[in-house]
C-alpha atoms as a PDB file:
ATOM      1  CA  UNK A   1     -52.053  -9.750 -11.779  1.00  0.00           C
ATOM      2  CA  UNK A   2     -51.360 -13.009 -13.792  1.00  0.00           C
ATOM      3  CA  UNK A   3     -49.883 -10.824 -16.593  1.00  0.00           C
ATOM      4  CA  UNK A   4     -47.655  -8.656 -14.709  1.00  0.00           C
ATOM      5  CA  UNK A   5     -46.199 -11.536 -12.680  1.00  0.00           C
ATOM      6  CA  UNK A   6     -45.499 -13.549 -16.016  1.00  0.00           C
ATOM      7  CA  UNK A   7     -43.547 -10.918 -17.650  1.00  0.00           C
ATOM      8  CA  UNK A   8     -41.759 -10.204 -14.469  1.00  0.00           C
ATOM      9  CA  UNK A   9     -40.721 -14.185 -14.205  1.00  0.00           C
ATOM     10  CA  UNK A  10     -39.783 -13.610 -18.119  1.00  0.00           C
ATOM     11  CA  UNK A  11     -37.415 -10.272 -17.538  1.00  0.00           C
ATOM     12  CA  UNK A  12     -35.899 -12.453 -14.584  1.00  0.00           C
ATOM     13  CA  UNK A  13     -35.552 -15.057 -17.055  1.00  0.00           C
ATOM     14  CA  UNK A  14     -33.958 -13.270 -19.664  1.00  0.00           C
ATOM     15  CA  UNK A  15     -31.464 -11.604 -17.401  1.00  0.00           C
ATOM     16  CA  UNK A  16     -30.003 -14.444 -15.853  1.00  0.00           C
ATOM     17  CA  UNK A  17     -29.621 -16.391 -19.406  1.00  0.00           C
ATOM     18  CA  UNK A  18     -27.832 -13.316 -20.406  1.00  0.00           C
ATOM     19  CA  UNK A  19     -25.409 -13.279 -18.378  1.00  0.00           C
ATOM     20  CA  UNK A  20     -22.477 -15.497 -18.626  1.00  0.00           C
ATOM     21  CA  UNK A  21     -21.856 -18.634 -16.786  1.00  0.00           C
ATOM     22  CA  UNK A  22     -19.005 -17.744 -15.526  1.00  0.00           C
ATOM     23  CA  UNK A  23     -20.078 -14.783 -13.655  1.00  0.00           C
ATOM     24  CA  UNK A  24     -23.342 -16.619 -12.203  1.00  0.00           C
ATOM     25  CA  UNK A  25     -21.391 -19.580 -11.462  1.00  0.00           C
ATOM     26  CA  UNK A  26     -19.634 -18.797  -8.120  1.00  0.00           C
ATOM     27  CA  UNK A  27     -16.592 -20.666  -6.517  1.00  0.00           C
ATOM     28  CA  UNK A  28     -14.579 -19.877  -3.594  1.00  0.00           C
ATOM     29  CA  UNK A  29     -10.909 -19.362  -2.442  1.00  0.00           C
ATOM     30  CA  UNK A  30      -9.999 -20.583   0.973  1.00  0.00           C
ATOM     31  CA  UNK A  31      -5.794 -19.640   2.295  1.00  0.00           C
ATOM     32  CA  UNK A  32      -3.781 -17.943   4.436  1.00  0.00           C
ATOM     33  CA  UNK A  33      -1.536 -14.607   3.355  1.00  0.00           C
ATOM     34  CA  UNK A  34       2.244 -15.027   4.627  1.00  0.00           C
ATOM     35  CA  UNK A  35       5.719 -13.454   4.310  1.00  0.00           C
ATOM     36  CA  UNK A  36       8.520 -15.022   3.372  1.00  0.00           C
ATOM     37  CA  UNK A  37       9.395 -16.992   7.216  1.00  0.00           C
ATOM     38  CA  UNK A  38       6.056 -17.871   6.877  1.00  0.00           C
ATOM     39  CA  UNK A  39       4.385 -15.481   9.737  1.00  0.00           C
ATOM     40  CA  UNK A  40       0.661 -14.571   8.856  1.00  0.00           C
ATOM     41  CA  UNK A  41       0.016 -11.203   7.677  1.00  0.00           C
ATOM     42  CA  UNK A  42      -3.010  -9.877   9.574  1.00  0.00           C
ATOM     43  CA  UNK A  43      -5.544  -7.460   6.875  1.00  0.00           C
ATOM     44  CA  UNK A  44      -4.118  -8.015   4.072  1.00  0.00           C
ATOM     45  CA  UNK A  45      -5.980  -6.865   1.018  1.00  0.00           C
ATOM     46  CA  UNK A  46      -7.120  -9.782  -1.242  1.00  0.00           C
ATOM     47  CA  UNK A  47      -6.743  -9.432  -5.560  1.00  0.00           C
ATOM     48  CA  UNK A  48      -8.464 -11.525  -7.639  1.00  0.00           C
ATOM     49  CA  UNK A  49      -7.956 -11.676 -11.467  1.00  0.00           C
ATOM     50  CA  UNK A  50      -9.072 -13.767 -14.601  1.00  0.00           C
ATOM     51  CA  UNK A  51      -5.507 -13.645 -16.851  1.00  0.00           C
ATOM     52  CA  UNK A  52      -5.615 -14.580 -20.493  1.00  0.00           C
ATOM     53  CA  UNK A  53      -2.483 -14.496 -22.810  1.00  0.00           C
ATOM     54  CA  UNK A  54      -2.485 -10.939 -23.639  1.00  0.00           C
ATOM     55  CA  UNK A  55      -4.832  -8.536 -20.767  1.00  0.00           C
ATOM     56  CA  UNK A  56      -5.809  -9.656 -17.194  1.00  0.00           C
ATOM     57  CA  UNK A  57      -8.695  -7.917 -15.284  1.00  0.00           C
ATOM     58  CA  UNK A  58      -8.496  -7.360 -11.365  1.00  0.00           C
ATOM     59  CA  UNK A  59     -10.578  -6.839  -9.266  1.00  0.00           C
ATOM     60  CA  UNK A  60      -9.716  -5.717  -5.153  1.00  0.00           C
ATOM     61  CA  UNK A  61     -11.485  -5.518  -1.994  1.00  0.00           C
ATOM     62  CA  UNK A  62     -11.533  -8.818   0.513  1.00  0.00           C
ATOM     63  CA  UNK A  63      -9.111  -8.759   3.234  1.00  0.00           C
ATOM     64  CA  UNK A  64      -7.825 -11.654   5.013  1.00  0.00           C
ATOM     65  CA  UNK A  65      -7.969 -11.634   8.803  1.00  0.00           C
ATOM     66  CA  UNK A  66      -6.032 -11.016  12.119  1.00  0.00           C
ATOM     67  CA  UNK A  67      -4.657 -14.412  11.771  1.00  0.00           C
ATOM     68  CA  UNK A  68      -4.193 -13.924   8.061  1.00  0.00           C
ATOM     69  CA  UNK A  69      -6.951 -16.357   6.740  1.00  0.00           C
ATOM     70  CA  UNK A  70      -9.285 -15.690   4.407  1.00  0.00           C
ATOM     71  CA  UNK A  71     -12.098 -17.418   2.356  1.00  0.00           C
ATOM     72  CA  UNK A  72     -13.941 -15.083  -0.473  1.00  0.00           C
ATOM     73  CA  UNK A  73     -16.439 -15.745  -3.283  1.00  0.00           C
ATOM     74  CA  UNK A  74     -15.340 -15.495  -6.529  1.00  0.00           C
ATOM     75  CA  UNK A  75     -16.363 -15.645 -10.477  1.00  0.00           C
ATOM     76  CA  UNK A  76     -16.437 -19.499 -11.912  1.00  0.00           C
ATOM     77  CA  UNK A  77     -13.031 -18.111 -14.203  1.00  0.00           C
ATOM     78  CA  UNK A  78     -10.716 -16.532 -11.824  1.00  0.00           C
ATOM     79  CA  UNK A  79      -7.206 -18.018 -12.099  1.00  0.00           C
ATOM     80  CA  UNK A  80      -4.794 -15.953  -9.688  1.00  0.00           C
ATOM     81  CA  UNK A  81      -4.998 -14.393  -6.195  1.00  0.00           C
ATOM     82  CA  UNK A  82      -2.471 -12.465  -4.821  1.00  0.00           C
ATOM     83  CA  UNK A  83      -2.390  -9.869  -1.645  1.00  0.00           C
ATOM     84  CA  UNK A  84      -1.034  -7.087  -0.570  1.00  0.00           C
ATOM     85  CA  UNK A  85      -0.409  -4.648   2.358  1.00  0.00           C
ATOM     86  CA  UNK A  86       0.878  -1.329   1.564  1.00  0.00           C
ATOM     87  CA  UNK A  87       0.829   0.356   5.007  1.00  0.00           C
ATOM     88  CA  UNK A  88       2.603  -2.770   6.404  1.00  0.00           C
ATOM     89  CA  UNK A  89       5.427  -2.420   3.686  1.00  0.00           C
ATOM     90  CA  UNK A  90       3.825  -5.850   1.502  1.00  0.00           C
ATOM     91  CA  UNK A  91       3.475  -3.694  -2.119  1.00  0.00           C
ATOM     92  CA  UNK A  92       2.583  -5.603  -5.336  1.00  0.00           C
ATOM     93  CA  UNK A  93       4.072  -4.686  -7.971  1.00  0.00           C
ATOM     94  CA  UNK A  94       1.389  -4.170 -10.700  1.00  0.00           C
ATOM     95  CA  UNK A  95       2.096  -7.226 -12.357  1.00  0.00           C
ATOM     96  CA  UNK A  96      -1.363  -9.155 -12.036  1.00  0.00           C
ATOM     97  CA  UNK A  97      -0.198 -11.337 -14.585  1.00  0.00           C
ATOM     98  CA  UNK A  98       2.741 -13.263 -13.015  1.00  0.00           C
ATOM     99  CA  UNK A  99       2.002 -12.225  -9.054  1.00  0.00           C
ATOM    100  CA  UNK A 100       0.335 -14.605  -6.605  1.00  0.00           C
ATOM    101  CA  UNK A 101      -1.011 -17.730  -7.293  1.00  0.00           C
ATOM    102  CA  UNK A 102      -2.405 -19.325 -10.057  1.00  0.00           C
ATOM    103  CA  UNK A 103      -5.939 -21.375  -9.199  1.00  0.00           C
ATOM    104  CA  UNK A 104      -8.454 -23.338 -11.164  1.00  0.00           C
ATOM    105  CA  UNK A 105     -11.287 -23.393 -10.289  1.00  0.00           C
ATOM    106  CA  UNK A 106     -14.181 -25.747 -12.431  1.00  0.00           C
ATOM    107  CA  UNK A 107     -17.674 -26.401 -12.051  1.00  0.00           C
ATOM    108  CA  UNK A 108     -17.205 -29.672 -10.411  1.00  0.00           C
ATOM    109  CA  UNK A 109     -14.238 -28.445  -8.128  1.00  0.00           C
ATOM    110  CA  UNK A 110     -15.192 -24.915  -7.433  1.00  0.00           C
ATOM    111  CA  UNK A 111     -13.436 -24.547  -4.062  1.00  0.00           C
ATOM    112  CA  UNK A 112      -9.250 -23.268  -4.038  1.00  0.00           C
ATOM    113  CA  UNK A 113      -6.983 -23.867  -0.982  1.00  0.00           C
ATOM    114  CA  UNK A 114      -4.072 -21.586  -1.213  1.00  0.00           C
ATOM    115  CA  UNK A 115      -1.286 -20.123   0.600  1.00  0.00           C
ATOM    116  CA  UNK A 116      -0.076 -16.314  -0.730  1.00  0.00           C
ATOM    117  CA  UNK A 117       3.386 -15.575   0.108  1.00  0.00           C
ATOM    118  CA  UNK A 118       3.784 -11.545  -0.772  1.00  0.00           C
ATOM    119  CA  UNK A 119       7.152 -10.966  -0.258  1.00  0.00           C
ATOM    120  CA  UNK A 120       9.574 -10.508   2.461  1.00  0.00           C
ATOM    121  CA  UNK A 121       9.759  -8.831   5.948  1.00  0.00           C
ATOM    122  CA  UNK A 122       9.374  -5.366   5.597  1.00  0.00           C
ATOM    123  CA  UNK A 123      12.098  -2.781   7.055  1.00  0.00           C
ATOM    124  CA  UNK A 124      10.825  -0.533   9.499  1.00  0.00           C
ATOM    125  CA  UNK A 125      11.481   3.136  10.180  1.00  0.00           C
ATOM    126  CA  UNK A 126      10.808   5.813  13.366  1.00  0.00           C
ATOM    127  CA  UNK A 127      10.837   9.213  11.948  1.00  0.00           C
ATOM    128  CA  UNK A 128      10.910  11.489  14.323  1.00  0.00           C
ATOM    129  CA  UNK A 129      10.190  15.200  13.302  1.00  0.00           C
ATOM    130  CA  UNK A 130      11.240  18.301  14.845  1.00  0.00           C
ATOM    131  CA  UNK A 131      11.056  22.359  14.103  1.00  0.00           C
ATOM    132  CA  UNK A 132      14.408  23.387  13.216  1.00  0.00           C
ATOM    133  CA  UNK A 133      13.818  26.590  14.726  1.00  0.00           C
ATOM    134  CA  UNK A 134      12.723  25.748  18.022  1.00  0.00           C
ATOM    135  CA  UNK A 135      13.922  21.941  18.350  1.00  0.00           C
ATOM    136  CA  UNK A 136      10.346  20.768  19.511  1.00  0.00           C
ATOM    137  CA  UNK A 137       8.257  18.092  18.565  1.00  0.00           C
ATOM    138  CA  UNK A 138       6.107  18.664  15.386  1.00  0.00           C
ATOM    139  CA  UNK A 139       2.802  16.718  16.202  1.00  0.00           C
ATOM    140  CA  UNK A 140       1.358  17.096  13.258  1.00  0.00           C
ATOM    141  CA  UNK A 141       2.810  15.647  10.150  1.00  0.00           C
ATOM    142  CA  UNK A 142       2.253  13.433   7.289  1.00  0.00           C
ATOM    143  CA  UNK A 143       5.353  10.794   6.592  1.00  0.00           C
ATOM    144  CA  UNK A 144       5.236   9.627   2.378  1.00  0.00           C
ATOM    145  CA  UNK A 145       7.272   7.224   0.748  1.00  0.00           C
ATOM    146  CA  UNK A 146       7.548   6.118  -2.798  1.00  0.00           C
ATOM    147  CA  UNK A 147       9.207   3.073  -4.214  1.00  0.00           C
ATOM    148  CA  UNK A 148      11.692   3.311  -7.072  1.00  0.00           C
ATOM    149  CA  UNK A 149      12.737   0.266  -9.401  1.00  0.00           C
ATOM    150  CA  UNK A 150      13.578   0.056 -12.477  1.00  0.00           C
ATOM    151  CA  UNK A 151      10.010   0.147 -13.868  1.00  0.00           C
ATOM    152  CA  UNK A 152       9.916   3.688 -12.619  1.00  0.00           C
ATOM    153  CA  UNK A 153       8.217   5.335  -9.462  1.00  0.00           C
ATOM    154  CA  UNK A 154       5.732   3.091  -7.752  1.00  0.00           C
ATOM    155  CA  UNK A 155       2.603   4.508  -6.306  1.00  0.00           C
ATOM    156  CA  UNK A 156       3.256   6.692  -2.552  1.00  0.00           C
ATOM    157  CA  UNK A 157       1.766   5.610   0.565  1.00  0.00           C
ATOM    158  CA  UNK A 158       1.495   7.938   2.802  1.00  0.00           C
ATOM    159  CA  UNK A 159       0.371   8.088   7.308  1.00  0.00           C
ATOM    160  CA  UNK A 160       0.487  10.403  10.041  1.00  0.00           C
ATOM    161  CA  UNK A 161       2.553   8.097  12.372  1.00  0.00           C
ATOM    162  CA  UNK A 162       6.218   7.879  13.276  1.00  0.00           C
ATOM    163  CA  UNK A 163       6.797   4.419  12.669  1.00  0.00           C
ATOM    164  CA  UNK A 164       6.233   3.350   9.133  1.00  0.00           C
ATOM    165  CA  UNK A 165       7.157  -0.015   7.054  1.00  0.00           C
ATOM    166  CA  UNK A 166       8.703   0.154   3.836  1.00  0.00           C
ATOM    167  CA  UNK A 167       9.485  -2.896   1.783  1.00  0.00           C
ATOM    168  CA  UNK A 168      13.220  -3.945   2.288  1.00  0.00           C
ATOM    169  CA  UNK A 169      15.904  -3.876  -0.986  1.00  0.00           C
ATOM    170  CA  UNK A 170      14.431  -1.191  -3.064  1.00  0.00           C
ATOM    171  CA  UNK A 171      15.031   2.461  -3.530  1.00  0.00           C
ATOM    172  CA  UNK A 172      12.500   4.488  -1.206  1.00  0.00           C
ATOM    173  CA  UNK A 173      12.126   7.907  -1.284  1.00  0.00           C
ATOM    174  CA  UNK A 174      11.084   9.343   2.008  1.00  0.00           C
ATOM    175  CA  UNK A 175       8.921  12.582   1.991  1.00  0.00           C
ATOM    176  CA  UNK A 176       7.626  14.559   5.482  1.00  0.00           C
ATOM    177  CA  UNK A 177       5.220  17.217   5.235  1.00  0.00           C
ATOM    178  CA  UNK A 178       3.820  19.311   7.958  1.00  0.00           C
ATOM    179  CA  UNK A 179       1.429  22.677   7.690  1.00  0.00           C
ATOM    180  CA  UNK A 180       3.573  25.659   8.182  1.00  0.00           C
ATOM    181  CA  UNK A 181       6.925  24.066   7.215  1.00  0.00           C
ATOM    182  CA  UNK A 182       8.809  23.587   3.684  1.00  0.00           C
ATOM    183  CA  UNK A 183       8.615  19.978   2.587  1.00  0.00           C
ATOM    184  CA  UNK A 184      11.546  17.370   3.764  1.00  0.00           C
ATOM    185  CA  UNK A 185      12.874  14.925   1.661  1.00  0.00           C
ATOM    186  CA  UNK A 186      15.907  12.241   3.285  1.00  0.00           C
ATOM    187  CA  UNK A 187      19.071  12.324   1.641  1.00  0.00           C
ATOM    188  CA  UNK A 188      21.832  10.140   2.865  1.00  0.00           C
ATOM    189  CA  UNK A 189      24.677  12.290   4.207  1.00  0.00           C
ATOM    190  CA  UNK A 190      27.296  10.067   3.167  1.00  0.00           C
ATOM    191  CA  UNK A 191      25.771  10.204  -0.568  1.00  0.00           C
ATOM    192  CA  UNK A 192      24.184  13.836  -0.409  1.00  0.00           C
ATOM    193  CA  UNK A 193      23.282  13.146  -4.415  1.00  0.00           C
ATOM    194  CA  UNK A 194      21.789  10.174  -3.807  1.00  0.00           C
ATOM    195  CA  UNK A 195      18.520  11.024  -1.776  1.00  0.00           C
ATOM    196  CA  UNK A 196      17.084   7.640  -1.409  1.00  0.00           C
ATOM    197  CA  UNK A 197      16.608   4.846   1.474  1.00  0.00           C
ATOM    198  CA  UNK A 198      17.331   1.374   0.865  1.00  0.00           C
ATOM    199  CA  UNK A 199      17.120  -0.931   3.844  1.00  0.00           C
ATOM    200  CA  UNK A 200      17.197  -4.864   4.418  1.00  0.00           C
ATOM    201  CA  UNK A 201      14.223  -7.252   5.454  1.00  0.00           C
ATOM    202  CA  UNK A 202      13.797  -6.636   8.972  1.00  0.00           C
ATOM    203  CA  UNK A 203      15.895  -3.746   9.391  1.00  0.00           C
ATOM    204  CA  UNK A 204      14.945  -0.898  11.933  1.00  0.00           C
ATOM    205  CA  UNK A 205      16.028   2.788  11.337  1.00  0.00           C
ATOM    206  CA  UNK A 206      15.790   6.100  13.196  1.00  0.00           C
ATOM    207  CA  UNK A 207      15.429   9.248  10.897  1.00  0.00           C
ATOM    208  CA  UNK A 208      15.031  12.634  12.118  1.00  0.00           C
ATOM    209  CA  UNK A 209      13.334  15.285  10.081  1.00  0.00           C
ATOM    210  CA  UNK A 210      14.156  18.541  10.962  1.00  0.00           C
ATOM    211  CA  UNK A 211      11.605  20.853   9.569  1.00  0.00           C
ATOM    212  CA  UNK A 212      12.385  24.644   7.790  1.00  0.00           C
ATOM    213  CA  UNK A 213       9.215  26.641   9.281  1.00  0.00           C
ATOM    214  CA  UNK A 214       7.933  28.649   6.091  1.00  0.00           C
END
């Protein structure tokens, strides 16, 4: 019995010297997640990431609460948080290495306050979708949009809700899709080859989709 708990204490041993200090040494980041007026964002989705001068590695997962507060455990060598909330029209843009804010964190001041600003108001939109045939209601639907900038598409977020927030002064491309019914994209009547949405902070916009049944 002797033996076997000796060479279990060793194998303990030997694992925690192995790994590196930085990963056994935690610290913590205490802030609040805002917009741009400085109202809290409630859920946002916490990113942590340890940038050096040529890669960056992220890692994401905490959210901050209703209130928009947060406080999460995190490696000894994280140097940046940032948040984001793409259902509530707050979208990083896949930078990791200039978004958020920059922390540093040390073994004898392990603990970050912080306040993450992630952009401005979103716009907000009420799509409401009907069947072109028989001008009812369709209840069942699924509203997409995808950002465009000049880095190219940006990833689609997608719900099955009317009312959706997109992130104001950018190029959106607004999709609806229901079972049954050919696939709807906006296009802006006044600029029929320009099919894409592009609204301010804080604006609110009614679009109806009028679906082709299959």
């Amino acid at each position: 019995m002797r033996l076997i708990c000796l060479v279990a204490c060793l194998i303990i041993a030997f694992t925690c010297a192995a790994q590196p200090d930085a990963v056994r040494q935690q610290a913590r980041i205490i802030g609040l997640v805002v917009n741009d007026v400085n109202e809290p964002i409630a859920y946002a989705t916490l990113c942590t990431s340890v940038v050096r001068t040529n890669s960056a590695r992220t890692s994401c997962g905490p959210k901050a609460d209703r209130q928009g507060h947060f406080d999460i455990g995190v490696p000894l060598d994280t140097n940046r948080v940032s948040a984001e909330k793409p259902d509530g029209g707050y979208q990083v843009l896949n930078r990791p290495m200039e978004e958020g804010v920059e922390v540093k964190l040390t073994e004898s001041d392990p603990v970050a306050h912080v306040t993450i600003q992630i952009g401005p108001r979103p716009a907000e939109i009420d799509v409401r979708v009907t069947d072109r045939a028989t001008g009812k209601p369709v209840d069942s639907f699924t509203v997409r949009w995808m950002q465009i900038d000049d880095h190219g598409p940006a990833m689609f977020t997608e719900g099955t809700k009317n009312r959706i927030f997109v992130p104001p002064d950018v190029d959106v491309l607004l999709i609806v899709q229901a079972h049954g019914y050919e696939r709807w994209f906006y296009t802006d009547v006044t600029s029929p080859s320009h099919p894409v949405l592009r609204l301010s902070s804080g604006e609110q916009r009614t679009i109806d989709a009028i679906l082709e049944p299959h």
